[in-house]
N, C-alpha and C. Protein backbone atom coordinates (compact mmCIF):
# COMPACT_ATOMS: atom_id res chain seq x y z
N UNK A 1 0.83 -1.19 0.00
CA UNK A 1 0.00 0.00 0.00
C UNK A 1 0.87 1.25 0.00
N UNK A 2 0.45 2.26 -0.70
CA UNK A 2 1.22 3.28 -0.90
C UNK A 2 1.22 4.26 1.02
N UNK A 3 1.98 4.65 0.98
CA UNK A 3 2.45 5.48 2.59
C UNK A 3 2.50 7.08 2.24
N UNK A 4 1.40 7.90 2.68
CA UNK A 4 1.62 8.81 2.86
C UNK A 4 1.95 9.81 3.80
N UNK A 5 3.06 10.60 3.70
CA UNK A 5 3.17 11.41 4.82
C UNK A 5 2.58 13.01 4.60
N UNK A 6 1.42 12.99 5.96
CA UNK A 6 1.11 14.03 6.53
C UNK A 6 2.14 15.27 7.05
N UNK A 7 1.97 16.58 6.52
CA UNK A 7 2.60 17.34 7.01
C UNK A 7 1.79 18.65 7.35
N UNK A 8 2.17 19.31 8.55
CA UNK A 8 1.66 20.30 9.02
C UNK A 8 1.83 21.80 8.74
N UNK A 9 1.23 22.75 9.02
CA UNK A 9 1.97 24.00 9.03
C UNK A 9 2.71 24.75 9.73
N UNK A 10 2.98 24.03 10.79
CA UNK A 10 3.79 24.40 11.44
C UNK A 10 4.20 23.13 12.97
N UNK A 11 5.03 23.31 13.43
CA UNK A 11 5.95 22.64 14.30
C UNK A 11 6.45 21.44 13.71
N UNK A 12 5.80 20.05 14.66
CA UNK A 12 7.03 18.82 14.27
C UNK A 12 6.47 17.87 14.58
N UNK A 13 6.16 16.63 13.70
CA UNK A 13 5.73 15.78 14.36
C UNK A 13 5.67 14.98 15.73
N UNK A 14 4.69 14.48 16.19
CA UNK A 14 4.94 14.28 17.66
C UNK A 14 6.26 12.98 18.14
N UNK A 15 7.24 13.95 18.88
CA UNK A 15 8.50 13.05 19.09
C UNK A 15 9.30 13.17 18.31
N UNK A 16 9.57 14.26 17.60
CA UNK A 16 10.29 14.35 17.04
C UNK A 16 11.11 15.68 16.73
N UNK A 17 12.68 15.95 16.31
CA UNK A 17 12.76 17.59 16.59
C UNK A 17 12.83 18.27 15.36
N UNK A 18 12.52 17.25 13.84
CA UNK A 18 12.55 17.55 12.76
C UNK A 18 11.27 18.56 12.54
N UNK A 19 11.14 20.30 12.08
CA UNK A 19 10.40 20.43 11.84
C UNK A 19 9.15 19.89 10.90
N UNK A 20 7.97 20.73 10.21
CA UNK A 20 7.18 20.30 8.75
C UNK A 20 7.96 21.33 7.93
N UNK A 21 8.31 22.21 8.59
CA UNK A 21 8.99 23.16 7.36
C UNK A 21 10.51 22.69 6.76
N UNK A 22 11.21 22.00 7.26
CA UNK A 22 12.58 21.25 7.21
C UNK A 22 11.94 19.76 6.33
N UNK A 23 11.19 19.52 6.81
CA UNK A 23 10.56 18.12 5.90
C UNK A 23 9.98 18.75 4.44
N UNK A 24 9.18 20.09 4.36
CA UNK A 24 8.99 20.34 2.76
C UNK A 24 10.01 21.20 2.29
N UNK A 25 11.32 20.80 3.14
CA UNK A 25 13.00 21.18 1.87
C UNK A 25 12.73 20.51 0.79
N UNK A 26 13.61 20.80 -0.02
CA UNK A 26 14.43 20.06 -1.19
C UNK A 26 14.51 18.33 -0.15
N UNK A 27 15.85 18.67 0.58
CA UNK A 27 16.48 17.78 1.28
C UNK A 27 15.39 16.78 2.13
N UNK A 28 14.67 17.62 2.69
CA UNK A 28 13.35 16.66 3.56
C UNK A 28 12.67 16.02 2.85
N UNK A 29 12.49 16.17 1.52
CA UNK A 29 11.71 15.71 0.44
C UNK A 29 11.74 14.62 -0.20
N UNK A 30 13.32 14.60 0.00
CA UNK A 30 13.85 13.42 -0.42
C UNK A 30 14.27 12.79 0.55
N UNK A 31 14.40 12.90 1.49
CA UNK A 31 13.90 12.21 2.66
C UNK A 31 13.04 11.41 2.92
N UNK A 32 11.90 11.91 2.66
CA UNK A 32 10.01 11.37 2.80
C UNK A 32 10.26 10.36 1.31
N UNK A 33 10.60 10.69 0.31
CA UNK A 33 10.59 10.18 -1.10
C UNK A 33 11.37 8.58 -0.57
N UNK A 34 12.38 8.42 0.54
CA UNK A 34 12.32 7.10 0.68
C UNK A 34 11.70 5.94 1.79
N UNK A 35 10.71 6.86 2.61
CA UNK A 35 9.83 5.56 2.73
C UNK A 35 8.56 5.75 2.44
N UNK A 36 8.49 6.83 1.52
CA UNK A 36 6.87 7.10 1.29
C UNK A 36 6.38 7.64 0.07
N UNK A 37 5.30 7.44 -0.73
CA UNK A 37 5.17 7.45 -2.01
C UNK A 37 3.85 9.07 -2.37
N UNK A 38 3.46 9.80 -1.03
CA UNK A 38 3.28 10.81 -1.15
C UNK A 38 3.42 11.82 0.02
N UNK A 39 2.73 12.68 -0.16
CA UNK A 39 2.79 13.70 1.19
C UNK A 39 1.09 14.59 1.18
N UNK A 40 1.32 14.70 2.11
CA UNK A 40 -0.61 15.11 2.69
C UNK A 40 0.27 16.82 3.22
N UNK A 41 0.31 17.91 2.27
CA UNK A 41 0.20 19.16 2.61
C UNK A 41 -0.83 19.89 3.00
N UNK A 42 -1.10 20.86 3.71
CA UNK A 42 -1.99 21.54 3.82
C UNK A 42 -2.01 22.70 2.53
N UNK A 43 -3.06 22.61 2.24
CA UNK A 43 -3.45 23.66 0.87
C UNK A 43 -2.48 24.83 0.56
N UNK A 44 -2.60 25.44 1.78
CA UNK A 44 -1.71 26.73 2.12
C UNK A 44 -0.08 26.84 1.29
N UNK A 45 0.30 25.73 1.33
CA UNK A 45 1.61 25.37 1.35
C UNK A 45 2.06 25.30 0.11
N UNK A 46 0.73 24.74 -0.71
CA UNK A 46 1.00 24.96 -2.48
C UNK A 46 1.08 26.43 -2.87
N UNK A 47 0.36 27.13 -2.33
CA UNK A 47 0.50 28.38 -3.39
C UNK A 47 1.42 29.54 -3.21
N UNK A 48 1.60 29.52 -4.78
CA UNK A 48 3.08 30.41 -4.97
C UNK A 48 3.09 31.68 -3.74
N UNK A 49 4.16 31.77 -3.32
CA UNK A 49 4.88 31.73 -3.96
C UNK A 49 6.48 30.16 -3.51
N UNK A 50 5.43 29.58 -2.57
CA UNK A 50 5.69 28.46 -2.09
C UNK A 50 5.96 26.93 -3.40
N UNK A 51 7.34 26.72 -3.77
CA UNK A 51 7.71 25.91 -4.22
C UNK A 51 7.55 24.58 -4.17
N UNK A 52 6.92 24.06 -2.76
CA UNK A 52 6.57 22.86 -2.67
C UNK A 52 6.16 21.35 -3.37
N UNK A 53 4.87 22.22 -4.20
CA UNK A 53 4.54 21.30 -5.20
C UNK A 53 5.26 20.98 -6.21
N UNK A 54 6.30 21.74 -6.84
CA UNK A 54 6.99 21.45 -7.84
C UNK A 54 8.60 20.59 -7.10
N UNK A 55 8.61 20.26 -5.82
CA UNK A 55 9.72 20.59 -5.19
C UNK A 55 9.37 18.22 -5.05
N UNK A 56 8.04 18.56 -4.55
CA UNK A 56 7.88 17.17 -3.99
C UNK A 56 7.56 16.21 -5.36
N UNK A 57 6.92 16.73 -6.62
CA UNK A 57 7.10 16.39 -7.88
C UNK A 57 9.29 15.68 -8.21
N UNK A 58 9.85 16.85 -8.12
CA UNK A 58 11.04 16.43 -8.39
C UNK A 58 12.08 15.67 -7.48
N UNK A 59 11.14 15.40 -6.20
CA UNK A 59 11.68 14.03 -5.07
C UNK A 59 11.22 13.06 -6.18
N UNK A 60 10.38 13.05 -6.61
CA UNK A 60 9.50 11.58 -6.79
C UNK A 60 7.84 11.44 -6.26
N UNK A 61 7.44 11.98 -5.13
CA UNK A 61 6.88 12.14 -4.54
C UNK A 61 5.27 12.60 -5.24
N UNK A 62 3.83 12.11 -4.74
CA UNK A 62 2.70 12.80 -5.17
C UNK A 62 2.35 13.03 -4.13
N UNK A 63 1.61 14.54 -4.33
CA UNK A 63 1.06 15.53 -3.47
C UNK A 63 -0.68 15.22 -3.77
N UNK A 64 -0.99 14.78 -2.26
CA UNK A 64 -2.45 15.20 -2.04
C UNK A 64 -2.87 16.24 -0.89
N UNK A 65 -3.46 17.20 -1.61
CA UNK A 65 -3.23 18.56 -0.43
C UNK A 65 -4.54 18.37 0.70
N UNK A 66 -4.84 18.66 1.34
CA UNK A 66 -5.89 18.89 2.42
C UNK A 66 -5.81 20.28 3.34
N UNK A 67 -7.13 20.96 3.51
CA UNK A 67 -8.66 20.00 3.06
C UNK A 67 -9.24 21.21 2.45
N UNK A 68 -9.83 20.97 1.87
CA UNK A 68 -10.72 21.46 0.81
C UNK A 68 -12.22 21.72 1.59
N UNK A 69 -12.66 22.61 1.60
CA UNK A 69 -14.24 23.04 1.53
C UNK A 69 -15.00 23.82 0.65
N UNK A 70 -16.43 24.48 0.62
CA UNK A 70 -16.66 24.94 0.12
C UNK A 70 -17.21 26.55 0.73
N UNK A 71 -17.25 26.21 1.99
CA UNK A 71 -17.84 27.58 2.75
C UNK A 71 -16.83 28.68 2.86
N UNK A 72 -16.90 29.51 2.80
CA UNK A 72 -15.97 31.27 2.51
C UNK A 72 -14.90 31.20 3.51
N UNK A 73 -15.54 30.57 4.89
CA UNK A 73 -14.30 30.67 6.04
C UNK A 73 -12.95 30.13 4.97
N UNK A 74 -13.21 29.16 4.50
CA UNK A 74 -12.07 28.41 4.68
C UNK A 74 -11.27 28.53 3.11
N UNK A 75 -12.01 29.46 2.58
CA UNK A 75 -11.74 29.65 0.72
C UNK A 75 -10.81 31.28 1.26
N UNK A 76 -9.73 31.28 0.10
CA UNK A 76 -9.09 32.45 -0.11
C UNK A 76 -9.94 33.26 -0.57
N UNK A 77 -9.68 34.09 -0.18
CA UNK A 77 -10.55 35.79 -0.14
C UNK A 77 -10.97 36.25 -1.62
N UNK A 78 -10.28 35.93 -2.26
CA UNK A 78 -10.84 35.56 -3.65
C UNK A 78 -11.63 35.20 -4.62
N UNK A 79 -12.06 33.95 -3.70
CA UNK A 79 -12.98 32.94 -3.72
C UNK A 79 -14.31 32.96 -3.18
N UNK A 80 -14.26 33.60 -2.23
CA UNK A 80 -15.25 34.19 -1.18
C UNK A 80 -16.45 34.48 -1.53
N UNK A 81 -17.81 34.38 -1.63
CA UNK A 81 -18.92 34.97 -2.34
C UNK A 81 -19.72 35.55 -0.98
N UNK A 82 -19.74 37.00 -0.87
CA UNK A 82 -20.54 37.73 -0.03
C UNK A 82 -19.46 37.67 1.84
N UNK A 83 -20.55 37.86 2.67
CA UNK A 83 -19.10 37.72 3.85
C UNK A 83 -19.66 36.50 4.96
N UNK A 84 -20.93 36.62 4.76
CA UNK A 84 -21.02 35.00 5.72
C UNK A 84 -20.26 33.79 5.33
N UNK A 85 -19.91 33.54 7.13
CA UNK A 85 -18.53 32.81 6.94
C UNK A 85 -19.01 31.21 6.15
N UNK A 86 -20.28 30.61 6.75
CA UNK A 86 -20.86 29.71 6.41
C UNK A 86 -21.56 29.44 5.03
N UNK A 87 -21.57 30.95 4.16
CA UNK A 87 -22.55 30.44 2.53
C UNK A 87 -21.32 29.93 2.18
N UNK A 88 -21.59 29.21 0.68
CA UNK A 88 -20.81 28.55 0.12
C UNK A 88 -20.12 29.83 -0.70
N UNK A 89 -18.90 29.67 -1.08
CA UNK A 89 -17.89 30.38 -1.83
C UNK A 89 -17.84 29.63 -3.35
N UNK A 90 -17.24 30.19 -3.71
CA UNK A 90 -16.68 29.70 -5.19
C UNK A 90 -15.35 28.56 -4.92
N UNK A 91 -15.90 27.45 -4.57
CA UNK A 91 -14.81 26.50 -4.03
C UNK A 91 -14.65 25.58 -5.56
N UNK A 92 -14.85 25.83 -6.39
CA UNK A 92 -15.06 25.25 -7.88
C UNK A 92 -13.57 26.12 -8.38
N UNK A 93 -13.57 27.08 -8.59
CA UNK A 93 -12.41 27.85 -8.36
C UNK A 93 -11.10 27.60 -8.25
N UNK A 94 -11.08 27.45 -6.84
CA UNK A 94 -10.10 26.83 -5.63
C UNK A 94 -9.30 25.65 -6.20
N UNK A 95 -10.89 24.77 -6.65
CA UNK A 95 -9.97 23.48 -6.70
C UNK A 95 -9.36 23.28 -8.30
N UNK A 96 -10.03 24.21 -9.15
CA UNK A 96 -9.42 24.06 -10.91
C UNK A 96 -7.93 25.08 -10.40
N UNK A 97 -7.56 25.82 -9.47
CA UNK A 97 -6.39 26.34 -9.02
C UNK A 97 -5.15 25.31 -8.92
N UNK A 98 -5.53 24.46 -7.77
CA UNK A 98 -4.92 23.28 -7.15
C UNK A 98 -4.52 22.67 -8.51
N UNK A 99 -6.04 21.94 -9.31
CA UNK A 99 -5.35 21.38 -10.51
C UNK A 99 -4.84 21.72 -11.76
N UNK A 100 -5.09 22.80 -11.84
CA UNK A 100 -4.62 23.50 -12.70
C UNK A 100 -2.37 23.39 -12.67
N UNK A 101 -2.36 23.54 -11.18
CA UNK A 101 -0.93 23.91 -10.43
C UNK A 101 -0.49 22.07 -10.56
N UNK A 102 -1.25 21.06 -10.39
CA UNK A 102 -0.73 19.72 -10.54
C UNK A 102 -0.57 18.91 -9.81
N UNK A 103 -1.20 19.42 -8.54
CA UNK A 103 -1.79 18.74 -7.08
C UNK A 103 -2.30 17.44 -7.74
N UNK A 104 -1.46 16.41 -7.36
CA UNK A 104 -2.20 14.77 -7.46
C UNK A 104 -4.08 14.37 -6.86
N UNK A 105 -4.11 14.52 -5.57
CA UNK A 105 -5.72 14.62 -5.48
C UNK A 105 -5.51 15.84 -4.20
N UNK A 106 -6.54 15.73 -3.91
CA UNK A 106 -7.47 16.77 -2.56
C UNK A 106 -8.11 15.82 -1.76
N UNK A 107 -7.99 16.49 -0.60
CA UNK A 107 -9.12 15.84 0.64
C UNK A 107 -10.03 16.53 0.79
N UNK A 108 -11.24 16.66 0.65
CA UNK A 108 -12.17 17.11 0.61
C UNK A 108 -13.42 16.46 1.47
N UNK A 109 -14.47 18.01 1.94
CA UNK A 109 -16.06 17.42 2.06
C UNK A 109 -16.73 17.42 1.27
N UNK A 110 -16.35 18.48 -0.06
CA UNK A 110 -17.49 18.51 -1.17
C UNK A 110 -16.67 17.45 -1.96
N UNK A 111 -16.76 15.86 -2.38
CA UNK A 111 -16.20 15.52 -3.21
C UNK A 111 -17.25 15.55 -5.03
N UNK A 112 -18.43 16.23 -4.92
CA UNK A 112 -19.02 16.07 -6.03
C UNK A 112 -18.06 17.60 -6.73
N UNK A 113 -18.08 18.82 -6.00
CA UNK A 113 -16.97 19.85 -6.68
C UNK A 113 -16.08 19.41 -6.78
N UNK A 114 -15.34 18.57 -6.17
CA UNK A 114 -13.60 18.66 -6.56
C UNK A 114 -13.74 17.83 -7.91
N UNK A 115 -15.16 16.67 -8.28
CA UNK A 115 -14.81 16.17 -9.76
C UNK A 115 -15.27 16.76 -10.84
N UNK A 116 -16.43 17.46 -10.26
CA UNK A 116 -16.47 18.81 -11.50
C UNK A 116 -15.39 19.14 -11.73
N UNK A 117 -14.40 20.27 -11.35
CA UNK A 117 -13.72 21.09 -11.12
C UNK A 117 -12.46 19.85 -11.89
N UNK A 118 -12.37 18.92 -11.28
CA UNK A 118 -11.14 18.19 -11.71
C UNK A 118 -11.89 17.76 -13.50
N UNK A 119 -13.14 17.35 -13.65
CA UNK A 119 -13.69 16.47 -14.97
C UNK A 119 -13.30 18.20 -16.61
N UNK A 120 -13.30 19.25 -15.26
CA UNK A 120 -14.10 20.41 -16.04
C UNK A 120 -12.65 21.09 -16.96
N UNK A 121 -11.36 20.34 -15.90
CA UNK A 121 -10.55 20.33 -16.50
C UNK A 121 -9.41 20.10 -17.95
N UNK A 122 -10.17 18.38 -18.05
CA UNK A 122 -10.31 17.97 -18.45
C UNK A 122 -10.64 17.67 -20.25
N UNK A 123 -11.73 18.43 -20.13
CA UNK A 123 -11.95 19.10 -21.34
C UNK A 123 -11.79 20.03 -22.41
């Protein structure tokens, strides 16, 4: 079964003094690239001007980012439709962003948007 490693936005896994930011080096990358066949980033971490995704591509490595929603809290300001935190945003958007950039999959609650968005690509 393929092994993915989870990484955070900040500190270090538990027990350990290796940061998440030292693990999405170059060097940490290829690190993870030998006992594990992807990495679980947080969304944040892909976008430019953050190298990551192209970084864990040239370990070897596939990127599935997390997590994905569709409500405004959690969408870049961009994305946002109106200011309640709870309506839905333009999370259709968001995720043709991600794939557009070459993010392997998403973790998601809306998984019927992320296959629009991924099918819509596509075409």
């Amino acid at each position: 079964l393929p092994l993915w490693q989870a990484l955070g936005t900040s500190g270090s896994p538990y027990g350990h003094a290796v940061t998440y930011r030292d693990m999405m080096s170059p060097a940490g990358l290829r690190e993870i690239a030998s006992y594990a066949q992807w990495i679980g980033p947080d969304k944040s971490s892909l976008v430019p001007p953050h190298t990551l995704l192209a970084d864990a591509h040239a370990a070897g490595l596939k990127v599935g980012a997390y997590t994905f929603r569709a409500e405004n809290q959690y969408l870049p300001a961009a994305h946002r439709r109106g200011t309640a935190p709870n309506d839905f945003g333009d999370a259709f958007a968001e995720y043709a962003f991600h794939y557009g950039q070459g993010v392997d999959a998403v973790v998601t609650d809306f998984p019927d948007i992320a296959v629009q968005a991924r099918e819509g690509l596509r075409r």
